[in-house]
Structure formats: C-alpha cells, structure tokens
N, C-alpha and C. Protein backbone atom coordinates (compact mmCIF):
# COMPACT_ATOMS: atom_id res chain seq x y z
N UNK A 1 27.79 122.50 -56.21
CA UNK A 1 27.03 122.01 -57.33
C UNK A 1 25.99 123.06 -57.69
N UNK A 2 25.72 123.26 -59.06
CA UNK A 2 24.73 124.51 -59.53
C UNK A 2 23.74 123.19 -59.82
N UNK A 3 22.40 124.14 -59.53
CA UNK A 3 21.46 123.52 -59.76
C UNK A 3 20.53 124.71 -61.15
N UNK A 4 19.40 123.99 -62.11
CA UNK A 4 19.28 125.01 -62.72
C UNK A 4 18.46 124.05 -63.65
N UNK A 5 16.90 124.64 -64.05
CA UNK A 5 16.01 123.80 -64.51
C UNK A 5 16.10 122.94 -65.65
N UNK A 6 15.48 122.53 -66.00
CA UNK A 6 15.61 122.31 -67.50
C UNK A 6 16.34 123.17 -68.71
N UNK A 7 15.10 123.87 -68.81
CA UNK A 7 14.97 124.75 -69.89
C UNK A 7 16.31 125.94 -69.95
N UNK A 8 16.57 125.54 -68.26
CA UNK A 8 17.14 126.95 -68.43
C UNK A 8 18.51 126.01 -69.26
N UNK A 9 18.55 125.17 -68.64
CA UNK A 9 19.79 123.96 -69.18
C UNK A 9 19.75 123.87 -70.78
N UNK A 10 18.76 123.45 -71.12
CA UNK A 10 18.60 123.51 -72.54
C UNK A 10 19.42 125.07 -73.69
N UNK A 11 18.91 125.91 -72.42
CA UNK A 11 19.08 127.44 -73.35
C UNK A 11 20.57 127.59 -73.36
N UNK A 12 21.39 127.23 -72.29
CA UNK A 12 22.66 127.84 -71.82
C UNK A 12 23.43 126.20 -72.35
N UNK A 13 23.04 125.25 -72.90
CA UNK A 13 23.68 123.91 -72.84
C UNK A 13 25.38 124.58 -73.11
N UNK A 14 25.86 124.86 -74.14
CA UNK A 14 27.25 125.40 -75.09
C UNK A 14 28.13 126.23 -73.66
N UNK A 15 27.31 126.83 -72.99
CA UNK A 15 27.72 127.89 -71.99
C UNK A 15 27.99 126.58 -70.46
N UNK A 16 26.95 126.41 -70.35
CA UNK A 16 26.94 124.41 -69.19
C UNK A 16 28.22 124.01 -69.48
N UNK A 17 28.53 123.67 -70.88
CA UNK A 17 29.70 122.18 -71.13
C UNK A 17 31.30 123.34 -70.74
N UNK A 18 31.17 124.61 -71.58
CA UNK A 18 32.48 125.35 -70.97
C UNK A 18 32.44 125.22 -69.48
N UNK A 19 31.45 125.65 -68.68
CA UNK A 19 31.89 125.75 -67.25
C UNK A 19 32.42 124.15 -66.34
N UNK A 20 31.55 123.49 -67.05
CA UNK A 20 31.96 121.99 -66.27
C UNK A 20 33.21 121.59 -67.17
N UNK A 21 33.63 121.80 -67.89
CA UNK A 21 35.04 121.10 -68.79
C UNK A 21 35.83 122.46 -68.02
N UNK A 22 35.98 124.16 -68.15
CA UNK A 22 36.88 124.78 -67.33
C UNK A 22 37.48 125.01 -66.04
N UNK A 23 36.05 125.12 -65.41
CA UNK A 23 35.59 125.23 -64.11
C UNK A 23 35.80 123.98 -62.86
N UNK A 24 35.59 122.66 -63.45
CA UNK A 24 35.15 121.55 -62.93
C UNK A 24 33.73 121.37 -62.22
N UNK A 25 32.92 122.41 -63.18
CA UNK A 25 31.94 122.13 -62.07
C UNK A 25 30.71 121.18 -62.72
N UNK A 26 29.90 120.77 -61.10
CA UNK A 26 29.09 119.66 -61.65
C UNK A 26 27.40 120.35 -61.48
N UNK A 27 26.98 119.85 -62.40
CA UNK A 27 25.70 121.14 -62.58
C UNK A 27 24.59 119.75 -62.49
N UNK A 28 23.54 120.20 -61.78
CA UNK A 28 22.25 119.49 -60.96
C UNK A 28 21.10 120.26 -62.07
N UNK A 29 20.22 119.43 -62.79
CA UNK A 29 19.42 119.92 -63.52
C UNK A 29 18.04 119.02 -63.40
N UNK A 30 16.92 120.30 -62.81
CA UNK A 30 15.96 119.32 -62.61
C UNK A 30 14.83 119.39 -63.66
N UNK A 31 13.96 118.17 -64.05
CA UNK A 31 13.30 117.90 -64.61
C UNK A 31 11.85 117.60 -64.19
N UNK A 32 10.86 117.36 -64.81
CA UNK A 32 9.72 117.29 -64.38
C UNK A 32 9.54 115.65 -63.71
N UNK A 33 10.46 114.81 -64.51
CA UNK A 33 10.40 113.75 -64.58
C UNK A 33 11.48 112.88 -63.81
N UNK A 34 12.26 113.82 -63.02
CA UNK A 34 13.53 113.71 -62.15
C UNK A 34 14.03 114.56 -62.47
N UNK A 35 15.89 114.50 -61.76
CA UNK A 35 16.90 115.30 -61.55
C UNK A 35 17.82 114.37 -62.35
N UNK A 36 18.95 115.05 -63.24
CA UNK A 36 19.77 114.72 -63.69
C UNK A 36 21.45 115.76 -63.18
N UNK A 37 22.14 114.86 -63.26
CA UNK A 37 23.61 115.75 -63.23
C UNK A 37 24.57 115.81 -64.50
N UNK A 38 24.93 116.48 -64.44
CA UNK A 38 25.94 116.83 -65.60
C UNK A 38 27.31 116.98 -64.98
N UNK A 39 28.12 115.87 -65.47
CA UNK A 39 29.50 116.14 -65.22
C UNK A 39 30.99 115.74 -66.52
N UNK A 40 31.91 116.23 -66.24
CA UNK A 40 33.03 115.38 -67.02
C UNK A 40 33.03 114.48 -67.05
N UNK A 41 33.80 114.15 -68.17
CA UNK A 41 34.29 112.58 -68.06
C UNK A 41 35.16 112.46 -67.66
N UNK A 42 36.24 113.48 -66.93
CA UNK A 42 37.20 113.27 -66.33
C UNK A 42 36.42 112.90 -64.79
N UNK A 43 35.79 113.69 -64.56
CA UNK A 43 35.10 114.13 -63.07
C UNK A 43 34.43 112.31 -62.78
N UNK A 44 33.67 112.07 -64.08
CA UNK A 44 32.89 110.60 -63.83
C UNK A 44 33.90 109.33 -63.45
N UNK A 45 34.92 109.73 -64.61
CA UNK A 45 35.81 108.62 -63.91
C UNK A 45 36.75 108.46 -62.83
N UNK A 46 36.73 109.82 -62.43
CA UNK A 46 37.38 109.95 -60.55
C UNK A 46 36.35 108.95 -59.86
N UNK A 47 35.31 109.50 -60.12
CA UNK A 47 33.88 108.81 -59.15
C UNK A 47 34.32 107.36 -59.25
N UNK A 48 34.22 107.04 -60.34
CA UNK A 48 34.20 105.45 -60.52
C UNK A 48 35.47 104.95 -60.13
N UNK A 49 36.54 105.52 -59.75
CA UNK A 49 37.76 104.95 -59.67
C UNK A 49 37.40 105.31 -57.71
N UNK A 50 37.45 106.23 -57.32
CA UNK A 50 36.98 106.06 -55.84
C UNK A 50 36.09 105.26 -55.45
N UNK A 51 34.67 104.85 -56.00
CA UNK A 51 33.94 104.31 -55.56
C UNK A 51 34.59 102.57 -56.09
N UNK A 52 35.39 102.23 -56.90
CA UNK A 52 36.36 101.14 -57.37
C UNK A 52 37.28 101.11 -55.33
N UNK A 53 37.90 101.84 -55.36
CA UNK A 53 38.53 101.52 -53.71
C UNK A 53 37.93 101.44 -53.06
N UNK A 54 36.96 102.66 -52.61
CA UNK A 54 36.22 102.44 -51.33
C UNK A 54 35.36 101.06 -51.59
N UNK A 55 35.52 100.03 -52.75
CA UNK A 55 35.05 98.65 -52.31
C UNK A 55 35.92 97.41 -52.21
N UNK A 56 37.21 97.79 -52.34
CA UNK A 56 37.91 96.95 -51.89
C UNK A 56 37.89 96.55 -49.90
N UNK A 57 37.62 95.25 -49.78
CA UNK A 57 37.35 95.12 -48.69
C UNK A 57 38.50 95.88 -47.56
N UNK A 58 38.78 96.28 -46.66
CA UNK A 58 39.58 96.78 -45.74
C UNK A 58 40.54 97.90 -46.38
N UNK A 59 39.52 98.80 -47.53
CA UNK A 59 40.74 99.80 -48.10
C UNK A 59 40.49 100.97 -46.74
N UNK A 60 39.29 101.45 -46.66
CA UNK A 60 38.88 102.73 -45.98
C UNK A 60 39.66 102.31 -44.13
N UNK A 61 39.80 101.43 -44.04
CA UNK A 61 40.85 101.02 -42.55
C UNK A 61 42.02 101.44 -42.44
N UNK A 62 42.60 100.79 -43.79
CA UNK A 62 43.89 100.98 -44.30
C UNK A 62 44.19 102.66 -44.60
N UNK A 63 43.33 103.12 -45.80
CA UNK A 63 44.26 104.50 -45.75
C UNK A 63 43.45 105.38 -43.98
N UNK A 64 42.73 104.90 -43.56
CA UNK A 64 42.83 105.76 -42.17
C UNK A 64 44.32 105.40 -41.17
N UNK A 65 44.87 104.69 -41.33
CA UNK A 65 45.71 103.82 -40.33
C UNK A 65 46.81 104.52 -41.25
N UNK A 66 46.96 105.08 -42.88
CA UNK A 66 48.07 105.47 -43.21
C UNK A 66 48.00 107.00 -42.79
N UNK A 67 46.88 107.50 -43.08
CA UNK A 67 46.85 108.87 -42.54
C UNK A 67 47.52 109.61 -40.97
N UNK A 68 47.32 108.69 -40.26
CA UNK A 68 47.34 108.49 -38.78
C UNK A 68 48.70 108.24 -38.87
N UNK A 69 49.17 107.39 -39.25
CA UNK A 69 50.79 107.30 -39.14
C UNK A 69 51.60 108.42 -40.04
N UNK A 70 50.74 108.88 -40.98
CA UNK A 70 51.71 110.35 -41.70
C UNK A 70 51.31 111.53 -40.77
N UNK A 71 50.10 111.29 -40.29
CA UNK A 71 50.24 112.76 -39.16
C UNK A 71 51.31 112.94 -38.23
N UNK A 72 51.57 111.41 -37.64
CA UNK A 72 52.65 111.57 -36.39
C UNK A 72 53.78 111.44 -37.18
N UNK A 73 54.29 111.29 -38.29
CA UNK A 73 55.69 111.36 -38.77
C UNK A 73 56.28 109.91 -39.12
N UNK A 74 55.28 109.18 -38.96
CA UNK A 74 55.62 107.61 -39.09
C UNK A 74 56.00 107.47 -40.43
N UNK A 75 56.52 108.07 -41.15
CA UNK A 75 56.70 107.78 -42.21
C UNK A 75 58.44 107.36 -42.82
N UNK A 76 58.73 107.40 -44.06
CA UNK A 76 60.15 107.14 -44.74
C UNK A 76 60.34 108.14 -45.99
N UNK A 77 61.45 108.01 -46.13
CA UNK A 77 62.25 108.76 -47.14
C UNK A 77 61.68 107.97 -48.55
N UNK A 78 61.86 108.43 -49.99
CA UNK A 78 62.25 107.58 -50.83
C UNK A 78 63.56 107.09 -50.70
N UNK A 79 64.28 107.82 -50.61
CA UNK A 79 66.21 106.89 -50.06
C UNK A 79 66.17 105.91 -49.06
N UNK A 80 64.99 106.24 -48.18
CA UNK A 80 64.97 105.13 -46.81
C UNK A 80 65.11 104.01 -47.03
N UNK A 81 63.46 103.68 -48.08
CA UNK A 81 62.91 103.14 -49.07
C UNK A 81 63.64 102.27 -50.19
N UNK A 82 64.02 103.13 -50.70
CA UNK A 82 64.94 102.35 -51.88
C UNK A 82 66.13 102.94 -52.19
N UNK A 83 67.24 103.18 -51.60
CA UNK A 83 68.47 103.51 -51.43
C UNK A 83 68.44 104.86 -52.10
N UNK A 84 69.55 105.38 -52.09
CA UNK A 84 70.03 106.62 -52.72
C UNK A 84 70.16 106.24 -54.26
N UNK A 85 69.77 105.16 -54.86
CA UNK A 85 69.84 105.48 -56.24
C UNK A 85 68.37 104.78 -56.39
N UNK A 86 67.75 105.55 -55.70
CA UNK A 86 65.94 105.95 -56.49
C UNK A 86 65.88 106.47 -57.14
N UNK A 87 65.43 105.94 -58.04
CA UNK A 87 64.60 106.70 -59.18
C UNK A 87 63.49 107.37 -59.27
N UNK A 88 63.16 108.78 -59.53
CA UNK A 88 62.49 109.37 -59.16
C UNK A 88 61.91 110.28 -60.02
N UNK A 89 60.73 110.84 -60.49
CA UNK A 89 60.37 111.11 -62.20
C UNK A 89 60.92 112.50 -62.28
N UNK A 90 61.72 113.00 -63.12
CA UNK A 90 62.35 114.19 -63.18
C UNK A 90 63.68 114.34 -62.61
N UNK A 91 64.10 113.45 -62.06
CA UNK A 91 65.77 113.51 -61.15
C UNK A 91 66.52 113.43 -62.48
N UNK A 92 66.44 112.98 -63.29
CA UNK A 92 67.21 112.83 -64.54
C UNK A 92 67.55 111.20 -64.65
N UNK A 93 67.80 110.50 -63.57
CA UNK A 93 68.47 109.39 -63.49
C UNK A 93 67.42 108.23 -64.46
C-alpha cells in the first residue's frame, strides 16, 4: 500500500486513479483530519464479498478442513464427480 499526503494526492489525483485501476494498487492518503484509502471498485468489492464469507458462520473451519484435504490429495476428478460427460467451460460440449 502507498501512502502519500494529501496534497501530494490532490496534485497527482489523474496519475493515483491510472495506478490503482492498472496496477491494482491501493493508495493510503493522510489527512490532517484522518487517513483515507483509495481503492477500485473492483478491489472494494473483493473486500466486501470476502468479508460477506468470512461471516458466514463455520465458513473459515470449512475452507481450512478443504485446504487440508487438497494438500494430502483428498480430493476428486470432475469425471469422478460427475461422470465423463461433464461439462466443462471450453470442452466444447
């Protein structure tokens, strides 16, 4: 995260919005009166869609317990899954 005063924010704003829309980056701008951040709206609504799971009750259990079982191989095929005529985005089928 760039951090970077006000003013200096003010001067460079046009130059700010290219780097956080190209870059992805999230820029920390402080004020006299607080700190503000500057981010996408792609970037904001990741946030809000993670912080949306991590409050579903027993999600953060769950994907640890899936992680843990894809490390050791516990896992399946899509064919395993749903036979050899899965559908699958780009197979053509």
């Amino acid at each position: 995260m760039t951090n970077i005063n006000a003013t200096k924010a003010r001067k460079n704003f046009y130059y700010l919005i290219n780097d956080i829309l190209n870059k992805h980056e999230i820029i920390q701008i402080h004020h006299s009166q607080g700190d503000v951040v500057l981010l996408s709206k792609e970037e904001f609504e990741s946030l809000q869609e993670t912080l949306e799971l991590l409050s579903i009750p027993g999600f953060r259990e769950s994907l640890a317990k899936s992680v843990k079982q894809m490390e050791k191989g516990e896992t399946y095929t899509m064919e395993e899954v749903f036979g050899k005529q899965a559908v699958l985005p780009g197979n053509g089928n």
